[in-house]
PDB file of N, CA and C in Angstrom:
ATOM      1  N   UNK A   1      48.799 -92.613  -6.374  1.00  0.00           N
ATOM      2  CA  UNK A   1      47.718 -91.759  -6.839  1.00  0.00           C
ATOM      3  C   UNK A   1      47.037 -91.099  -5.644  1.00  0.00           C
ATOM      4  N   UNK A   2      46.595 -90.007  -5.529  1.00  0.00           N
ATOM      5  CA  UNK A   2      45.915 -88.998  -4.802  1.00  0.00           C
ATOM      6  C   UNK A   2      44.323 -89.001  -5.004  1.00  0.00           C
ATOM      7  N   UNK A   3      43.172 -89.512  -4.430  1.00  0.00           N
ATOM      8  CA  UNK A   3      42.224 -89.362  -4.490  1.00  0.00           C
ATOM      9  C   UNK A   3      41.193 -88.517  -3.611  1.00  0.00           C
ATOM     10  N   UNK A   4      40.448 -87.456  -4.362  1.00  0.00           N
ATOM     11  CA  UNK A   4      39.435 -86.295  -3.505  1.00  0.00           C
ATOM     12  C   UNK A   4      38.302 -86.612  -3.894  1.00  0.00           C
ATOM     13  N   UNK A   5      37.058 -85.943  -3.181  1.00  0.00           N
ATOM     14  CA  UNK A   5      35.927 -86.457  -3.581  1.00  0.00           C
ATOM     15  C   UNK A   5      35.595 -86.081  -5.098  1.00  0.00           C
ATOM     16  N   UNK A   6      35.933 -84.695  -5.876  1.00  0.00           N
ATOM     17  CA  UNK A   6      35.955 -84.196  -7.049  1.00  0.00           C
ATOM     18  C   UNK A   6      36.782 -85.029  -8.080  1.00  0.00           C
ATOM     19  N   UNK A   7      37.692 -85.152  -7.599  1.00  0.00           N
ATOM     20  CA  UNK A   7      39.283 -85.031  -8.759  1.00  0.00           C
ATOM     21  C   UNK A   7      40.327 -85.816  -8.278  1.00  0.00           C
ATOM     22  N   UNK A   8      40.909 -86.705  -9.127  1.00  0.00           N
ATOM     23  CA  UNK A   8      41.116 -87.483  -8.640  1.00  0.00           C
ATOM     24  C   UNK A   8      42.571 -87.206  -9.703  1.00  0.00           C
ATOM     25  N   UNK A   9      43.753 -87.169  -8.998  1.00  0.00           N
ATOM     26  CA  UNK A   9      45.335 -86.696  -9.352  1.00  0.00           C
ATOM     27  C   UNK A   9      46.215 -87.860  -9.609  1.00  0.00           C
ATOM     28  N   UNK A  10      46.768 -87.749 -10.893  1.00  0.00           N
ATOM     29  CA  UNK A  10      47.712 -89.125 -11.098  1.00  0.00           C
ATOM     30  C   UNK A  10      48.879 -88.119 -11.409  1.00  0.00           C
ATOM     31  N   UNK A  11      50.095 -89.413 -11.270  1.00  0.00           N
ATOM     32  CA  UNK A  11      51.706 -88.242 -11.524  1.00  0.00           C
ATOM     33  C   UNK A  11      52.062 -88.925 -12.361  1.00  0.00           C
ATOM     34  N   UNK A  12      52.320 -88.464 -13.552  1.00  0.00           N
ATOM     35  CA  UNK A  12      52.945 -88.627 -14.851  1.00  0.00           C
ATOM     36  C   UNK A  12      54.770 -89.001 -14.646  1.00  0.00           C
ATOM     37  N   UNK A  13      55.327 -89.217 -14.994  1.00  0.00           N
ATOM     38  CA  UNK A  13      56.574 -89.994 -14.938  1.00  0.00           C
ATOM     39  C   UNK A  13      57.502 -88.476 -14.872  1.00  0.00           C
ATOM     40  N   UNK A  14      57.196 -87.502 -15.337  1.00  0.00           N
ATOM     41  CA  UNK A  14      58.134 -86.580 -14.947  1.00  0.00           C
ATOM     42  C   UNK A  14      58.085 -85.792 -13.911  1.00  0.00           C
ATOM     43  N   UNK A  15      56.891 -85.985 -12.926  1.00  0.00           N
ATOM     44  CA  UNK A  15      55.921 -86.246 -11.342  1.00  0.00           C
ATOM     45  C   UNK A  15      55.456 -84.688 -11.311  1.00  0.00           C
ATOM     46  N   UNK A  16      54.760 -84.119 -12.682  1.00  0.00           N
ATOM     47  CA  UNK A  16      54.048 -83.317 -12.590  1.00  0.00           C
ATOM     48  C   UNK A  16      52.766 -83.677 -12.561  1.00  0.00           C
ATOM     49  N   UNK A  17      51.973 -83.238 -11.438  1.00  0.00           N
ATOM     50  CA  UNK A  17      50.357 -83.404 -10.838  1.00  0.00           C
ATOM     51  C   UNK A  17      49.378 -83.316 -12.370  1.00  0.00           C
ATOM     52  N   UNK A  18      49.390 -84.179 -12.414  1.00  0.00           N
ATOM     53  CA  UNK A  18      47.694 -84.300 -13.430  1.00  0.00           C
ATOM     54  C   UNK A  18      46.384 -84.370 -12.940  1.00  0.00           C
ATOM     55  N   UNK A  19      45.508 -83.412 -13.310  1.00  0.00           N
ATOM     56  CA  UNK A  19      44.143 -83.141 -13.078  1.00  0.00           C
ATOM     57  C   UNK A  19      43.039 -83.896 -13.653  1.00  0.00           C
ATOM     58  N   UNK A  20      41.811 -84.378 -13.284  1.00  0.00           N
ATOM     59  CA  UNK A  20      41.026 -85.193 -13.910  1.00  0.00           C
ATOM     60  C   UNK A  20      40.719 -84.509 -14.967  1.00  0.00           C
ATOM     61  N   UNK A  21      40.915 -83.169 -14.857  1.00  0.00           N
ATOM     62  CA  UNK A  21      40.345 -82.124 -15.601  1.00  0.00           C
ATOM     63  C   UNK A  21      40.919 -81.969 -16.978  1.00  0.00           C
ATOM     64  N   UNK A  22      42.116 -82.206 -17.058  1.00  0.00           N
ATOM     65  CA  UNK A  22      42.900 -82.390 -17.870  1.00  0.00           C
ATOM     66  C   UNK A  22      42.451 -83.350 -18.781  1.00  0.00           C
ATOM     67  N   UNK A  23      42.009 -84.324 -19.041  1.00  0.00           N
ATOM     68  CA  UNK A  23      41.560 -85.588 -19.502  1.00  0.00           C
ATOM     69  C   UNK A  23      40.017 -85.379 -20.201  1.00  0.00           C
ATOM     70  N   UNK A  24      39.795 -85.061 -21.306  1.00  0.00           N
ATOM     71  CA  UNK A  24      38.320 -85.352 -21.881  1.00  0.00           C
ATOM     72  C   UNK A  24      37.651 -87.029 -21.913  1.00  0.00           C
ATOM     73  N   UNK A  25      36.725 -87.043 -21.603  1.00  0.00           N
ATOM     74  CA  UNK A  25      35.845 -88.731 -22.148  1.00  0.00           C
ATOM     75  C   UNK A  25      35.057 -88.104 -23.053  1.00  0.00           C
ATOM     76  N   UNK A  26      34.696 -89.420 -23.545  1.00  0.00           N
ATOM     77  CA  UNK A  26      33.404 -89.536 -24.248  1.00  0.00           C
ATOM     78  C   UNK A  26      32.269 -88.996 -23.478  1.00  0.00           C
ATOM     79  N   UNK A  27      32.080 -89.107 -22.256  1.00  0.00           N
ATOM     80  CA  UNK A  27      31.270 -89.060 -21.413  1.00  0.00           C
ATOM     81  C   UNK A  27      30.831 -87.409 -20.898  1.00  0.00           C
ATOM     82  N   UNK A  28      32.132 -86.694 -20.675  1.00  0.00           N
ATOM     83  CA  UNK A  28      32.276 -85.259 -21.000  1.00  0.00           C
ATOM     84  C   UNK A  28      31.703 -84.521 -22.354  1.00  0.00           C
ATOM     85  N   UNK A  29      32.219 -85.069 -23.318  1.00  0.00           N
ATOM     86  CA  UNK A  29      31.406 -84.165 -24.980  1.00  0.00           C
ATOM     87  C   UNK A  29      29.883 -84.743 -24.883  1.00  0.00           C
ATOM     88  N   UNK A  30      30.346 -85.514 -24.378  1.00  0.00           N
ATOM     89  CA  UNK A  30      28.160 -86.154 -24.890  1.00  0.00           C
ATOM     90  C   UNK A  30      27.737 -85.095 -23.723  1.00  0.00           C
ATOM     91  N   UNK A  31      28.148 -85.071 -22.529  1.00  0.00           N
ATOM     92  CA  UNK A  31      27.539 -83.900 -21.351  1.00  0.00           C
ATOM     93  C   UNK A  31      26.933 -82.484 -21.915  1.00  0.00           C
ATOM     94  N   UNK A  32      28.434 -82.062 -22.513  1.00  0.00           N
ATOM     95  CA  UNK A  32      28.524 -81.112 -23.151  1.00  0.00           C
ATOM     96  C   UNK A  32      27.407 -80.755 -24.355  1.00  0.00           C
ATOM     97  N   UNK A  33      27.421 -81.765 -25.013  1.00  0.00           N
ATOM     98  CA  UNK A  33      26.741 -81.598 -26.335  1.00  0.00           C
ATOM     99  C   UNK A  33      25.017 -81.579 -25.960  1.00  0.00           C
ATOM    100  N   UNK A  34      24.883 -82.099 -25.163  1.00  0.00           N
ATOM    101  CA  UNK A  34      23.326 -82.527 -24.533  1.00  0.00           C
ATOM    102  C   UNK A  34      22.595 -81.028 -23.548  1.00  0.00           C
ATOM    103  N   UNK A  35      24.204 -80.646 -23.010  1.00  0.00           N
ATOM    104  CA  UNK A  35      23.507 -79.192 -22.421  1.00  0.00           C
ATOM    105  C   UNK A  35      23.760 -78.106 -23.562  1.00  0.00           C
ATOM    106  N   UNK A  36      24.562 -78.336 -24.423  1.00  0.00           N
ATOM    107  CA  UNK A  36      24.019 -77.309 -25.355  1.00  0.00           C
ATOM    108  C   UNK A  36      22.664 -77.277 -26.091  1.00  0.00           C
ATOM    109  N   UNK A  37      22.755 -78.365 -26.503  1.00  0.00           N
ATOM    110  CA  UNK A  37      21.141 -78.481 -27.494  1.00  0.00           C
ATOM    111  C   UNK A  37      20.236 -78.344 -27.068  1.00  0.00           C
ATOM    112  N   UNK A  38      20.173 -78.685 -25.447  1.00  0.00           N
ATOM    113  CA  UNK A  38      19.232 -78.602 -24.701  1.00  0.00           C
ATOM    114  C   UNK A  38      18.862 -76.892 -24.764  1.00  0.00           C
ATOM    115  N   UNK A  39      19.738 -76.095 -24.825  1.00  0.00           N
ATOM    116  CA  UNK A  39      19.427 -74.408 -24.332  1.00  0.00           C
ATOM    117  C   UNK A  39      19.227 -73.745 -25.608  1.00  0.00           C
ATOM    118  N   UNK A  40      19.500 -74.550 -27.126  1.00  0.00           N
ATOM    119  CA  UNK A  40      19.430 -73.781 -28.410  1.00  0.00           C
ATOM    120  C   UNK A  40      18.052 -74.333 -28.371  1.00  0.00           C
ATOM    121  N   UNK A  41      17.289 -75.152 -28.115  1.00  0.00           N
ATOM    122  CA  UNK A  41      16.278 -76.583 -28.373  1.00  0.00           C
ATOM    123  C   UNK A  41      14.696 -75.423 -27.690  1.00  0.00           C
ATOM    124  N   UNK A  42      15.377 -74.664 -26.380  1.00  0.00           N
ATOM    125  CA  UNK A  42      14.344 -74.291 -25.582  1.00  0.00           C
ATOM    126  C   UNK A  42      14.237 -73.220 -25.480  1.00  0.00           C
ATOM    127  N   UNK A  43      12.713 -73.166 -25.808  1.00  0.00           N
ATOM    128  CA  UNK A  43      12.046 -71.922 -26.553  1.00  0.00           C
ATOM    129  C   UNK A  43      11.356 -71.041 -25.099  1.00  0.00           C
ATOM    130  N   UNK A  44      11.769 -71.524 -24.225  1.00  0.00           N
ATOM    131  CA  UNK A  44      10.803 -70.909 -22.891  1.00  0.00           C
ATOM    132  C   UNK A  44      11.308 -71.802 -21.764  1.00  0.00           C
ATOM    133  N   UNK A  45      11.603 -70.733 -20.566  1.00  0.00           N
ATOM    134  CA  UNK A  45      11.570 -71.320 -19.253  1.00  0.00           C
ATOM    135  C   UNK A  45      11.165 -72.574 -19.179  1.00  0.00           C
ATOM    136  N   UNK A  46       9.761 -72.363 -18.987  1.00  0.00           N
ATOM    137  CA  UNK A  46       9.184 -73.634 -18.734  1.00  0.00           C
ATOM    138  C   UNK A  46       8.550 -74.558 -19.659  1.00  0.00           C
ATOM    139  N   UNK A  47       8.866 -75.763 -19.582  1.00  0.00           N
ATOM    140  CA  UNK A  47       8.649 -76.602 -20.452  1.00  0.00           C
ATOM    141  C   UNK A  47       7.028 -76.705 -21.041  1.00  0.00           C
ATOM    142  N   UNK A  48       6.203 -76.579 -20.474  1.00  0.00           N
ATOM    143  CA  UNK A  48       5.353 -76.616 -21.355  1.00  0.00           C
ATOM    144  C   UNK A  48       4.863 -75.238 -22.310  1.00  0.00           C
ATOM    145  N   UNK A  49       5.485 -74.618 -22.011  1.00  0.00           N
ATOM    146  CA  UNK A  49       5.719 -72.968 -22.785  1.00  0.00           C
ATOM    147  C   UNK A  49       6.066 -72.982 -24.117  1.00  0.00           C
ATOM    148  N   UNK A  50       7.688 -73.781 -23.755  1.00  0.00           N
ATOM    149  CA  UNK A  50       8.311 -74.157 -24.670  1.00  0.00           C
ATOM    150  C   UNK A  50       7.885 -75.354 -25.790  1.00  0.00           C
ATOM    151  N   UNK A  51       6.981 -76.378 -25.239  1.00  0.00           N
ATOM    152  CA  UNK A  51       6.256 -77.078 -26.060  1.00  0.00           C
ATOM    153  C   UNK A  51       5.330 -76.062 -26.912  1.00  0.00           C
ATOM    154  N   UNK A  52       5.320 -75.634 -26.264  1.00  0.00           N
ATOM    155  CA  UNK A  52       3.422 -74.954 -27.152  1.00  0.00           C
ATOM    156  C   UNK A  52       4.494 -73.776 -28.050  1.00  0.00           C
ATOM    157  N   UNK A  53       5.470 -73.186 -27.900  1.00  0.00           N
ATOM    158  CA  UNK A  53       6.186 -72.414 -29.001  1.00  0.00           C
ATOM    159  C   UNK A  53       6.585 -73.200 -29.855  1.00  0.00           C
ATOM    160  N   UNK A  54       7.552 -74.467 -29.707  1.00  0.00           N
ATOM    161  CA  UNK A  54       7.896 -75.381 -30.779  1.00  0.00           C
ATOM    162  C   UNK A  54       6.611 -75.741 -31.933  1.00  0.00           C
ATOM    163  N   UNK A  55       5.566 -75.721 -31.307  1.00  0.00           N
ATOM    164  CA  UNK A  55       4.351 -76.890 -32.220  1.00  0.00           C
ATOM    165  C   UNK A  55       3.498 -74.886 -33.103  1.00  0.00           C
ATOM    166  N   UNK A  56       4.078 -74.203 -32.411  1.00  0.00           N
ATOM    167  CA  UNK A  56       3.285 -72.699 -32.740  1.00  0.00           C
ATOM    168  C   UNK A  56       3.915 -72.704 -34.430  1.00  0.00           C
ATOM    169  N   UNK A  57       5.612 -72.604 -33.982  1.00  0.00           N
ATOM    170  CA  UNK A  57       6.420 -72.681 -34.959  1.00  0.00           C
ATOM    171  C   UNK A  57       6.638 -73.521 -35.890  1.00  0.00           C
ATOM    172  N   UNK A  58       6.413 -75.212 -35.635  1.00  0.00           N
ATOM    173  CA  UNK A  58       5.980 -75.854 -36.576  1.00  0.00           C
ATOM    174  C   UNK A  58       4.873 -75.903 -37.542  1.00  0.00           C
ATOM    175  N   UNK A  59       3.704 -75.298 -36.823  1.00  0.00           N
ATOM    176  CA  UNK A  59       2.382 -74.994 -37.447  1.00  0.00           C
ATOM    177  C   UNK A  59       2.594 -74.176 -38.679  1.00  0.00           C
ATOM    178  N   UNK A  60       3.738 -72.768 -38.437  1.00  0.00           N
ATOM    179  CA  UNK A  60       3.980 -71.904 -39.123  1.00  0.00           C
ATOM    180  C   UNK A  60       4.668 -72.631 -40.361  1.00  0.00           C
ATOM    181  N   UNK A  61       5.319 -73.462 -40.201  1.00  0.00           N
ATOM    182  CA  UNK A  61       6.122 -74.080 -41.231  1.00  0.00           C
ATOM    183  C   UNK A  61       5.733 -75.122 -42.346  1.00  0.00           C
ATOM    184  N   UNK A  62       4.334 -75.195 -41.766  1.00  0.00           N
ATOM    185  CA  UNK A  62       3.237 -75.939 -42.701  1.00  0.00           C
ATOM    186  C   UNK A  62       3.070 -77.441 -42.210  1.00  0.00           C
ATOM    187  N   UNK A  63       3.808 -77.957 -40.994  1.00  0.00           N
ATOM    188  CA  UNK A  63       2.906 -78.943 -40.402  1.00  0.00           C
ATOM    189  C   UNK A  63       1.619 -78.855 -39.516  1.00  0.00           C
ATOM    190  N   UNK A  64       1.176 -80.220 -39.634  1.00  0.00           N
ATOM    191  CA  UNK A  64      -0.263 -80.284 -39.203  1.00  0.00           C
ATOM    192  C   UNK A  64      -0.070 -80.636 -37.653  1.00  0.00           C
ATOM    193  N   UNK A  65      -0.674 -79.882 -36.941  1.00  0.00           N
ATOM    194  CA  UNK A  65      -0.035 -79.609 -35.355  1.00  0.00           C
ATOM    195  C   UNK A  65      -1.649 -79.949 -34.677  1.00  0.00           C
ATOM    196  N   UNK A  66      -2.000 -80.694 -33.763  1.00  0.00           N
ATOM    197  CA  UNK A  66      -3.274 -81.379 -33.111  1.00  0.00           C
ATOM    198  C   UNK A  66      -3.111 -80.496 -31.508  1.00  0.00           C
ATOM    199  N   UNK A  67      -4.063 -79.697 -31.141  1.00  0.00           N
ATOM    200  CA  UNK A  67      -4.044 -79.291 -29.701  1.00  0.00           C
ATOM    201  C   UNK A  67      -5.164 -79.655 -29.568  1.00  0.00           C
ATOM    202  N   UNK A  68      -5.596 -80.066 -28.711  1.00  0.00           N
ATOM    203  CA  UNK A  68      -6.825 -80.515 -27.574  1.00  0.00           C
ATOM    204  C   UNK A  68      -7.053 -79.333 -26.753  1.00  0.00           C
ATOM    205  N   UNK A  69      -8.326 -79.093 -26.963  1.00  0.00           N
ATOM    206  CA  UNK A  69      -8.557 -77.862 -26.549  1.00  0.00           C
ATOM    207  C   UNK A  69      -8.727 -77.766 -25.001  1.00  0.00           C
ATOM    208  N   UNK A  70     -10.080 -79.174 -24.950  1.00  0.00           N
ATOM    209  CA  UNK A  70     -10.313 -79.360 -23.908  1.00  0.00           C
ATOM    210  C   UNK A  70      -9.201 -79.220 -22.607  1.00  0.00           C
ATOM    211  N   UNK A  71      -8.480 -79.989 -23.070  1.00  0.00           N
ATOM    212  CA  UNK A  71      -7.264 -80.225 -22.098  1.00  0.00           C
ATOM    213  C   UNK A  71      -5.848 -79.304 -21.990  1.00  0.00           C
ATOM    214  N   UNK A  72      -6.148 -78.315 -23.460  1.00  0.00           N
ATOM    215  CA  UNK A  72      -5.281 -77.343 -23.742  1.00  0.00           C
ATOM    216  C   UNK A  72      -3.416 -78.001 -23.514  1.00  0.00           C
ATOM    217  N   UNK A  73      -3.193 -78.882 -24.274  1.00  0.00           N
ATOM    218  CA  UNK A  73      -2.278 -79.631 -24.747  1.00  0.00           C
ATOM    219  C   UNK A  73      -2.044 -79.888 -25.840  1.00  0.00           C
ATOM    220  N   UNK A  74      -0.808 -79.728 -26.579  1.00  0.00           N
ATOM    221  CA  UNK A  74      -0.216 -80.342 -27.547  1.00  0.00           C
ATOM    222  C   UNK A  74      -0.165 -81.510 -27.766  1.00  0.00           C
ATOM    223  N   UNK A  75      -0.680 -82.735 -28.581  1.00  0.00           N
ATOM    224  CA  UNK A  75      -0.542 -83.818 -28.510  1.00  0.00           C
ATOM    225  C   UNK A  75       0.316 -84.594 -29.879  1.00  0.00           C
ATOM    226  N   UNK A  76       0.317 -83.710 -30.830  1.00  0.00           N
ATOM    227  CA  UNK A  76       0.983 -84.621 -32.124  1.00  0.00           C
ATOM    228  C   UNK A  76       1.387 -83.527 -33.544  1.00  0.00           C
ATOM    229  N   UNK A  77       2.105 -83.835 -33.893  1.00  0.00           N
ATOM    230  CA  UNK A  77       2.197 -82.882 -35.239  1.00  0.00           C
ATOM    231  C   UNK A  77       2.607 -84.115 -36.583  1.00  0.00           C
ATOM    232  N   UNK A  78       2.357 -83.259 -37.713  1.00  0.00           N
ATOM    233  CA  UNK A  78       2.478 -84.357 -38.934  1.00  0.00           C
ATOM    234  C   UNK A  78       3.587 -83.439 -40.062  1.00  0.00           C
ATOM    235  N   UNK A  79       4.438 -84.013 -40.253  1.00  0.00           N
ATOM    236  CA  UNK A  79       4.883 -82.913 -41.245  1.00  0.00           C
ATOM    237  C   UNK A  79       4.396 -83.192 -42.921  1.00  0.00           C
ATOM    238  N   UNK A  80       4.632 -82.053 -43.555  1.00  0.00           N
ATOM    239  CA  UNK A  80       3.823 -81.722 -44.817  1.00  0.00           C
ATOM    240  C   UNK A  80       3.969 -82.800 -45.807  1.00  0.00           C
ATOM    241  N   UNK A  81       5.480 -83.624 -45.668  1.00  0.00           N
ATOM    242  CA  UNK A  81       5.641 -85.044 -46.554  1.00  0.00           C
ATOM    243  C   UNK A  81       4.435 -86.305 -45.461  1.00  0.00           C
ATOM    244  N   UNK A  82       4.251 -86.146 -44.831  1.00  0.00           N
ATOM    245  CA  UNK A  82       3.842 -87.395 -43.976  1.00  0.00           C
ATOM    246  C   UNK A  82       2.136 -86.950 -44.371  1.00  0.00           C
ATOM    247  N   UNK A  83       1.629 -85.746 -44.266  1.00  0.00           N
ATOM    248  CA  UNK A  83       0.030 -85.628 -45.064  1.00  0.00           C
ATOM    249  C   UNK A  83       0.241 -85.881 -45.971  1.00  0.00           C
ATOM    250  N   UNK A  84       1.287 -85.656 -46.875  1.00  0.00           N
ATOM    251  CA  UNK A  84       0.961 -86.517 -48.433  1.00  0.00           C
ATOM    252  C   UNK A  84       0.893 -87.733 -48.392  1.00  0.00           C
ATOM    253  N   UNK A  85       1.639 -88.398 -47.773  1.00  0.00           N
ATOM    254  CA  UNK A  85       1.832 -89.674 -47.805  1.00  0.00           C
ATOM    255  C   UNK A  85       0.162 -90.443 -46.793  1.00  0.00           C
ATOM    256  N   UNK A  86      -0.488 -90.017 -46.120  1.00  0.00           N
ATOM    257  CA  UNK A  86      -1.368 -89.946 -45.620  1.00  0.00           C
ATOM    258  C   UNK A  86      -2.633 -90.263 -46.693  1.00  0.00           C
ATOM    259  N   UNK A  87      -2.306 -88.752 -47.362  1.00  0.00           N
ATOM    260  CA  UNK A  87      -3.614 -88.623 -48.538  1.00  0.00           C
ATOM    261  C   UNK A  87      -3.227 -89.646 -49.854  1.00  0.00           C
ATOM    262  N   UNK A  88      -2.235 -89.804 -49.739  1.00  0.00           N
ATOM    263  CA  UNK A  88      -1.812 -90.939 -50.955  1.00  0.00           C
ATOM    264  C   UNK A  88      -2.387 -92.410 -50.176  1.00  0.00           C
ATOM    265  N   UNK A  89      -1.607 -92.790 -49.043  1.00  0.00           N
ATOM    266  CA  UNK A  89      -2.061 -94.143 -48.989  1.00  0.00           C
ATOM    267  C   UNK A  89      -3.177 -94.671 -47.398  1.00  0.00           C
ATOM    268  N   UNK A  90      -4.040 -93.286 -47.669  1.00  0.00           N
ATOM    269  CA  UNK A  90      -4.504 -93.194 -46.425  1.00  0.00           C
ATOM    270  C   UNK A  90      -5.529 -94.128 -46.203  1.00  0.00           C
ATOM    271  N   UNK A  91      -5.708 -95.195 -46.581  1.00  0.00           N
ATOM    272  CA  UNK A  91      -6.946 -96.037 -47.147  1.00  0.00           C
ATOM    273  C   UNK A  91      -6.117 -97.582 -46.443  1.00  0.00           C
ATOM    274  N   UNK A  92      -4.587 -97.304 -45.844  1.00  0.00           N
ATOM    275  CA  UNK A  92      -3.834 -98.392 -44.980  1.00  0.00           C
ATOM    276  C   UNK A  92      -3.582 -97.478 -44.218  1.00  0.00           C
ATOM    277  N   UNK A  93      -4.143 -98.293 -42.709  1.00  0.00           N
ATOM    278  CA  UNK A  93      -3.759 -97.892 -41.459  1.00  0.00           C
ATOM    279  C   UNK A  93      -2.816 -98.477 -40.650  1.00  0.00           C
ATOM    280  N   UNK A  94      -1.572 -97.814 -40.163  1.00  0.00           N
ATOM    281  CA  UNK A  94      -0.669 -99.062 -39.761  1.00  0.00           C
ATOM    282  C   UNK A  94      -0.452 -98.275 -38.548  1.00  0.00           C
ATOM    283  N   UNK A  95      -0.445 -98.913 -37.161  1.00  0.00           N
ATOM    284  CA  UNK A  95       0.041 -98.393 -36.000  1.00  0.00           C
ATOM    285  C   UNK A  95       1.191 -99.089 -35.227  1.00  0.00           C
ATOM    286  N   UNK A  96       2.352 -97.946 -35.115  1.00  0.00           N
ATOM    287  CA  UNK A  96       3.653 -98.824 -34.588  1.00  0.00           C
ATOM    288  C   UNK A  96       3.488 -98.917 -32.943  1.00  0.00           C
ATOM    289  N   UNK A  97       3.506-100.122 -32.526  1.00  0.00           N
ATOM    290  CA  UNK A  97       3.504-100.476 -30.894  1.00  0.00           C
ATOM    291  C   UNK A  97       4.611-100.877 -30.508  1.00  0.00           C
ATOM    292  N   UNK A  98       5.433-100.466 -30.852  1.00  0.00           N
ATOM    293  CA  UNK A  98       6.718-100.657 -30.408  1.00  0.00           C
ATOM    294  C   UNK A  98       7.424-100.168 -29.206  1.00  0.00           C
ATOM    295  N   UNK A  99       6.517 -98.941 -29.131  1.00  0.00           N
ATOM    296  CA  UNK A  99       7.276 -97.970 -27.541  1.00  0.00           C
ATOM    297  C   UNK A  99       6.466 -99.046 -26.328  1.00  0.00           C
ATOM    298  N   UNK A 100       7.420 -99.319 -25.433  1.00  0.00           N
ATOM    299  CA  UNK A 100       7.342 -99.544 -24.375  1.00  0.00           C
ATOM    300  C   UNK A 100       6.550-101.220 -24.769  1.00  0.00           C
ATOM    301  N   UNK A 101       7.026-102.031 -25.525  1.00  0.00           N
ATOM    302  CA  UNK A 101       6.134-103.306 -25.638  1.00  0.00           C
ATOM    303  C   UNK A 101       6.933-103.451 -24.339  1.00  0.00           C
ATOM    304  N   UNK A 102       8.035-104.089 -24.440  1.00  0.00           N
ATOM    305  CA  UNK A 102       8.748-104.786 -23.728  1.00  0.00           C
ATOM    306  C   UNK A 102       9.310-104.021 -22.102  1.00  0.00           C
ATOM    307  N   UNK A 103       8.094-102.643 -21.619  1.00  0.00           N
ATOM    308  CA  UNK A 103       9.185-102.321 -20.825  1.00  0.00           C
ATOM    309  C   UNK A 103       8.438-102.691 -19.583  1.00  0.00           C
ATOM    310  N   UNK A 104       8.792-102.511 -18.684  1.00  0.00           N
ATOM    311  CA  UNK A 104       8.358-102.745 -16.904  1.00  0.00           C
ATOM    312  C   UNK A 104       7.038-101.702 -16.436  1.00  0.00           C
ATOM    313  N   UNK A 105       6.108-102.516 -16.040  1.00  0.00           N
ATOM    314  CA  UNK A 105       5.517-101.724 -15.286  1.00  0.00           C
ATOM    315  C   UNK A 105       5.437-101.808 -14.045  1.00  0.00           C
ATOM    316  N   UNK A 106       5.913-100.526 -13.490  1.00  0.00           N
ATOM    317  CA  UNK A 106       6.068 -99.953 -12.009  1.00  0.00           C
ATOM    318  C   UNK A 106       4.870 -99.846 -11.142  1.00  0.00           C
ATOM    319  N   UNK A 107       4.292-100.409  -9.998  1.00  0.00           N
ATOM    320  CA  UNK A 107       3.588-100.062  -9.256  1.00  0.00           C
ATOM    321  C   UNK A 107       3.650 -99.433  -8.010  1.00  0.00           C
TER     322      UNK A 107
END
């Protein structure tokens, strides 16, 4: 086998040169799939641009979209089944703490 810092060449039994390139992974389509969505996903250069168009456009669509003025940030949106469900059983408050129970804090 032939190894470069890029690409790395194996010879197939009839000792025609094979390219890494040649070869899809899993690891390649997920690449793939992650920089596409990423560029259909983004609404503006810069990311917080693009936040504040996403939550503009959700607003339009009849969710309930929270900006802080003060701080002129996007902080939360609700969609139109989740206020019903709100105004139906809004009288139980349940908060999920699940993000980050278990993760490391860095100092």
């Amino acid at each position: 086998m032939y190894y470069s810092q890029y690409t790395r060449f194996m010879r197939d039994p009839s000792g025609m040169r094979l390219s890494r390139d040649q070869f899809n992974t899993y690891d390649d389509v997920y690449n793939i799939a992650c920089a596409v969505n990423a560029e259909r996903m983004r609404r503006a250069a810069e990311e917080f641009e693009s936040a504040a168009l996403w939550m503009e456009e959700l607003r339009q669509q009849g969710y309930f979209v929270y900006f802080d003025k003060d701080n002129h940030q996007y902080y939360r949106f609700s969609s139109p089944w989740q206020l019903e469900q709100l105004v139906k059983w809004g009288d139980i408050l349940c908060f999920d703490g699940s993000h980050q129970v278990c993760g490391y804090v860095l100092f």
